[in-house]
C-alpha atoms as a PDB file:
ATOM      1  CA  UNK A   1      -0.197 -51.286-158.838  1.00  0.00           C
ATOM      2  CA  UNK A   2      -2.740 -53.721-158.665  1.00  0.00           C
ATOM      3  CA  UNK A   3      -6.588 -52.379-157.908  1.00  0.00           C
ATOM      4  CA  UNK A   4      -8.794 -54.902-155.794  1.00  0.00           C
ATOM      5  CA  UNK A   5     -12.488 -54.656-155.897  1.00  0.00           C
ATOM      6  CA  UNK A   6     -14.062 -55.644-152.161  1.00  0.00           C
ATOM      7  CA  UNK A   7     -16.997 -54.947-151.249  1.00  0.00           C
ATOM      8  CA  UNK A   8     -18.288 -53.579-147.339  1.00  0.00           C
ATOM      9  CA  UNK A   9     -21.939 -53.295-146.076  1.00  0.00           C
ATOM     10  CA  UNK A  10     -23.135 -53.593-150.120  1.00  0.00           C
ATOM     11  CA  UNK A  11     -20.966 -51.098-151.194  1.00  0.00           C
ATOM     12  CA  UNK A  12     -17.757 -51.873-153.394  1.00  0.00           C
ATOM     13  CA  UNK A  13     -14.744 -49.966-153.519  1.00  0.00           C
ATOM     14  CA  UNK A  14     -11.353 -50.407-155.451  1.00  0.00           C
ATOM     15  CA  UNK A  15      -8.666 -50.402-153.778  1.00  0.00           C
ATOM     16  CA  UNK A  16      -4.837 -51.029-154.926  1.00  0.00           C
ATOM     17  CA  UNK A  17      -2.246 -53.065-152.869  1.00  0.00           C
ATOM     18  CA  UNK A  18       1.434 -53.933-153.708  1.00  0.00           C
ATOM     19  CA  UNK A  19       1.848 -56.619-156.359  1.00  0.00           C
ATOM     20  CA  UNK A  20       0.641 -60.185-154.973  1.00  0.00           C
ATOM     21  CA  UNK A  21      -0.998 -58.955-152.192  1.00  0.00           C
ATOM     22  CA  UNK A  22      -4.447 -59.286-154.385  1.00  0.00           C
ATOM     23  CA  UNK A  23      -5.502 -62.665-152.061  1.00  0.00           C
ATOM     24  CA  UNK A  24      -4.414 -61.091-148.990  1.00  0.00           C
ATOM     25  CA  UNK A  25      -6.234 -58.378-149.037  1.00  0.00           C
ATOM     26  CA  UNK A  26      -9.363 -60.011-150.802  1.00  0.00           C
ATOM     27  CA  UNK A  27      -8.970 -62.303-147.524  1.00  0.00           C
ATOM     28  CA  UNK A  28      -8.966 -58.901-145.147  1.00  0.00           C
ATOM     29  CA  UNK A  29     -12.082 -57.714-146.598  1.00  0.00           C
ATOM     30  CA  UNK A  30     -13.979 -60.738-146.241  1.00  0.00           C
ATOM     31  CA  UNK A  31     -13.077 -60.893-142.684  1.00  0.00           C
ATOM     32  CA  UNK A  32     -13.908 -56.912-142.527  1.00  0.00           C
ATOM     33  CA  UNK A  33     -17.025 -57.720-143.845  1.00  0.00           C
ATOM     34  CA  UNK A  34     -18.212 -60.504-141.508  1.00  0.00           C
ATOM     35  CA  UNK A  35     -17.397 -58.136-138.800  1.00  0.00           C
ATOM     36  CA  UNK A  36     -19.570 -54.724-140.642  1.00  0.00           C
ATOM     37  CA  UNK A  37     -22.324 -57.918-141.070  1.00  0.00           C
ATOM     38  CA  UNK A  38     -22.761 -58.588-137.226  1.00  0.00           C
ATOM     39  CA  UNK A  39     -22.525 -54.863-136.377  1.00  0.00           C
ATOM     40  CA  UNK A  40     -25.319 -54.445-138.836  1.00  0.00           C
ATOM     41  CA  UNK A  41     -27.217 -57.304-137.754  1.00  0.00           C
ATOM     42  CA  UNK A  42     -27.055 -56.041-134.012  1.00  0.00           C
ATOM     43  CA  UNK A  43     -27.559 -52.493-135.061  1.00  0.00           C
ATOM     44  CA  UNK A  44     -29.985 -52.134-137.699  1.00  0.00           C
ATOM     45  CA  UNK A  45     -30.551 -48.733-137.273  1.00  0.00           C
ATOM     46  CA  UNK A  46     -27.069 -47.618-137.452  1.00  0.00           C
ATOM     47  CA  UNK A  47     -25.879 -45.732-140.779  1.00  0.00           C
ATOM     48  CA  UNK A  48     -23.436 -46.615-143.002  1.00  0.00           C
ATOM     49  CA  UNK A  49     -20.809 -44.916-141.531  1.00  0.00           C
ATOM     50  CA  UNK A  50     -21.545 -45.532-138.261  1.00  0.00           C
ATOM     51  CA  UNK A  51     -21.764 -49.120-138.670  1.00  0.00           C
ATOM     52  CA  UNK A  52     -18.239 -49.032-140.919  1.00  0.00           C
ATOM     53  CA  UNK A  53     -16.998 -47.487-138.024  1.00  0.00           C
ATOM     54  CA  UNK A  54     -18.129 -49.514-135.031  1.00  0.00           C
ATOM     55  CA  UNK A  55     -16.506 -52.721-137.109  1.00  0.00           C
ATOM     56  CA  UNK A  56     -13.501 -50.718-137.314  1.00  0.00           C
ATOM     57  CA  UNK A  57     -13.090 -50.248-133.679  1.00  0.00           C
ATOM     58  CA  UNK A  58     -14.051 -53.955-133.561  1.00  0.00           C
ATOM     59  CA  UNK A  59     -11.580 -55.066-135.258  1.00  0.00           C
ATOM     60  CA  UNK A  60      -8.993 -52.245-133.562  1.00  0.00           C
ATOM     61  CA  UNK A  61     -10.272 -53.982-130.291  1.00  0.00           C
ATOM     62  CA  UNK A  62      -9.287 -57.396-131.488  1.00  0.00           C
ATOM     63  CA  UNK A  63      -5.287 -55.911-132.648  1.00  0.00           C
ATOM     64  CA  UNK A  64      -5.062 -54.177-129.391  1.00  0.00           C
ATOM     65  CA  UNK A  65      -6.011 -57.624-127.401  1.00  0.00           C
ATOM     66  CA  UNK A  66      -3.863 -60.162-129.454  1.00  0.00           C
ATOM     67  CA  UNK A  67      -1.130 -56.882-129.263  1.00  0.00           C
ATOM     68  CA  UNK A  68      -1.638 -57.064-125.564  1.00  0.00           C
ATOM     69  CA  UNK A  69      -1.244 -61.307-125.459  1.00  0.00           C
ATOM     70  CA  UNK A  70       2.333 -60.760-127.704  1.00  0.00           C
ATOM     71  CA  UNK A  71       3.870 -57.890-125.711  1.00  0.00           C
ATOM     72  CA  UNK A  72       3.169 -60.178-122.192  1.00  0.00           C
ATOM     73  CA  UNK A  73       4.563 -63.139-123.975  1.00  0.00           C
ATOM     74  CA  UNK A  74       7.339 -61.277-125.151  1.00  0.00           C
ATOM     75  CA  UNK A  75       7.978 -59.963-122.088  1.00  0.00           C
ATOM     76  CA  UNK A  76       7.770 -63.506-120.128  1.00  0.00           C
ATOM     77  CA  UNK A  77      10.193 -64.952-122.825  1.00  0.00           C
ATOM     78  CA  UNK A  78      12.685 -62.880-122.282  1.00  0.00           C
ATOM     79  CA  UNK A  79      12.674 -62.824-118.831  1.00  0.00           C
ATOM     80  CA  UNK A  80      12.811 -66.796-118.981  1.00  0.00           C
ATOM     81  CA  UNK A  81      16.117 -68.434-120.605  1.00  0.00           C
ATOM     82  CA  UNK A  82      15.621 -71.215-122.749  1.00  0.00           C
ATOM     83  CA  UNK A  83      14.962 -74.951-121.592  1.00  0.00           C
ATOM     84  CA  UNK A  84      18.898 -76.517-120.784  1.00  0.00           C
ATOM     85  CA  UNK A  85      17.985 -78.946-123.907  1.00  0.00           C
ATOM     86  CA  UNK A  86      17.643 -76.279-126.573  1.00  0.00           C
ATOM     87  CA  UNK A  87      20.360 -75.535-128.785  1.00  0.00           C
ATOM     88  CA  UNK A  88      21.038 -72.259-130.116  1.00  0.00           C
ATOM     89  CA  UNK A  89      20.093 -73.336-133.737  1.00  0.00           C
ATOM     90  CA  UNK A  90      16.504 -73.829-132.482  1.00  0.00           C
ATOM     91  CA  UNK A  91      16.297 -70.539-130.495  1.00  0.00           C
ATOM     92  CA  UNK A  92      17.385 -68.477-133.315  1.00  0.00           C
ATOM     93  CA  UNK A  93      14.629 -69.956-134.965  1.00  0.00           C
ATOM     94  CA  UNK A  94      12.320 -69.188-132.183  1.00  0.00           C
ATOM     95  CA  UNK A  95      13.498 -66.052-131.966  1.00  0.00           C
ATOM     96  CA  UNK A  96      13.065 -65.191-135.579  1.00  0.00           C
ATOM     97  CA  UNK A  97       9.530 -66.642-135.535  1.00  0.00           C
ATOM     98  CA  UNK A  98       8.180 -63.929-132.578  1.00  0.00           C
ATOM     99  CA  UNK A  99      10.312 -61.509-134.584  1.00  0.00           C
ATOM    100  CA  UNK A 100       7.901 -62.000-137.476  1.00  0.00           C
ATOM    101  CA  UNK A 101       4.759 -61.937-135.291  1.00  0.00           C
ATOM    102  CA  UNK A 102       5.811 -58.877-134.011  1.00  0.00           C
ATOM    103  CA  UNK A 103       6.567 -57.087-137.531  1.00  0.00           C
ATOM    104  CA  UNK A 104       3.211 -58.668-138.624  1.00  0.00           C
ATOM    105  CA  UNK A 105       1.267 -57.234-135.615  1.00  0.00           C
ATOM    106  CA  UNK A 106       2.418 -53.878-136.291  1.00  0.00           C
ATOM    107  CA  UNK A 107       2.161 -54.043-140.184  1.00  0.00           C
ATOM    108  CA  UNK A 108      -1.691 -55.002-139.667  1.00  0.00           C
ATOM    109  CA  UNK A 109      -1.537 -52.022-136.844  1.00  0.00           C
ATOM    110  CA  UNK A 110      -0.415 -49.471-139.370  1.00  0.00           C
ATOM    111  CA  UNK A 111      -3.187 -50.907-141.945  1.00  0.00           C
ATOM    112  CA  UNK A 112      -5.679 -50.072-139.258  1.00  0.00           C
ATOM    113  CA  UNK A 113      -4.501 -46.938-138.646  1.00  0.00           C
ATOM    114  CA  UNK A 114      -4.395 -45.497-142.213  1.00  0.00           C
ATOM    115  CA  UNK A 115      -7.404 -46.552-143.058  1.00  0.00           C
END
């Protein structure tokens, strides 16, 4: 298993992830970091922890809203049925593209809540 070294609020950490997953999750903590940066900056007297945890529920936040967007889109597209010029083809495609979305929602979900 491959070990990562990231590092949060000046602090590194190694931390392994499935094979090729190295640039994902070097991506993840960069954006982690940016948000543990502006909770610092607004913060400054928050601890460590306290300010790893306030970007955490950031971030949570952020999930939950997009989370919120999906499920009402989901919802409206399958109450509407698809424009008369669209052939089946091209919905299954549409279909399997909001099916991804949705398994990469709750991957990053799952991520968020083990950690």
């Amino acid at each position: 298993m491959p070990r990562v070294d990231i590092t949060l609020n000046g602090r590194s950490y190694l931390i392994g992830c499935e094979d090729g997953q190295e640039a994902r999750l070097r991506h993840l903590a960069s954006y982690l970091e940016g948000q543990v940066r502006a909770v610092a900056a607004r913060a400054p007297l928050a601890g460590e922890g306290q300010t790893l945890a306030m970007a955490a529920l950031l971030v949570t936040d952020q999930l939950f809203d997009l989370k919120s967007e999906y499920d009402a889109l989901a919802a409206a597209s399958r109450e509407q049925s698809p424009p008369a010029g669209m052939a089946p083809e091209d919905e299954e495609v549409v279909v399997a593209a909001v099916d991804h979305l949705a398994k990469r929602i709750e991957d990053i979900a799952a991520r968020l809540e083990r950690a």
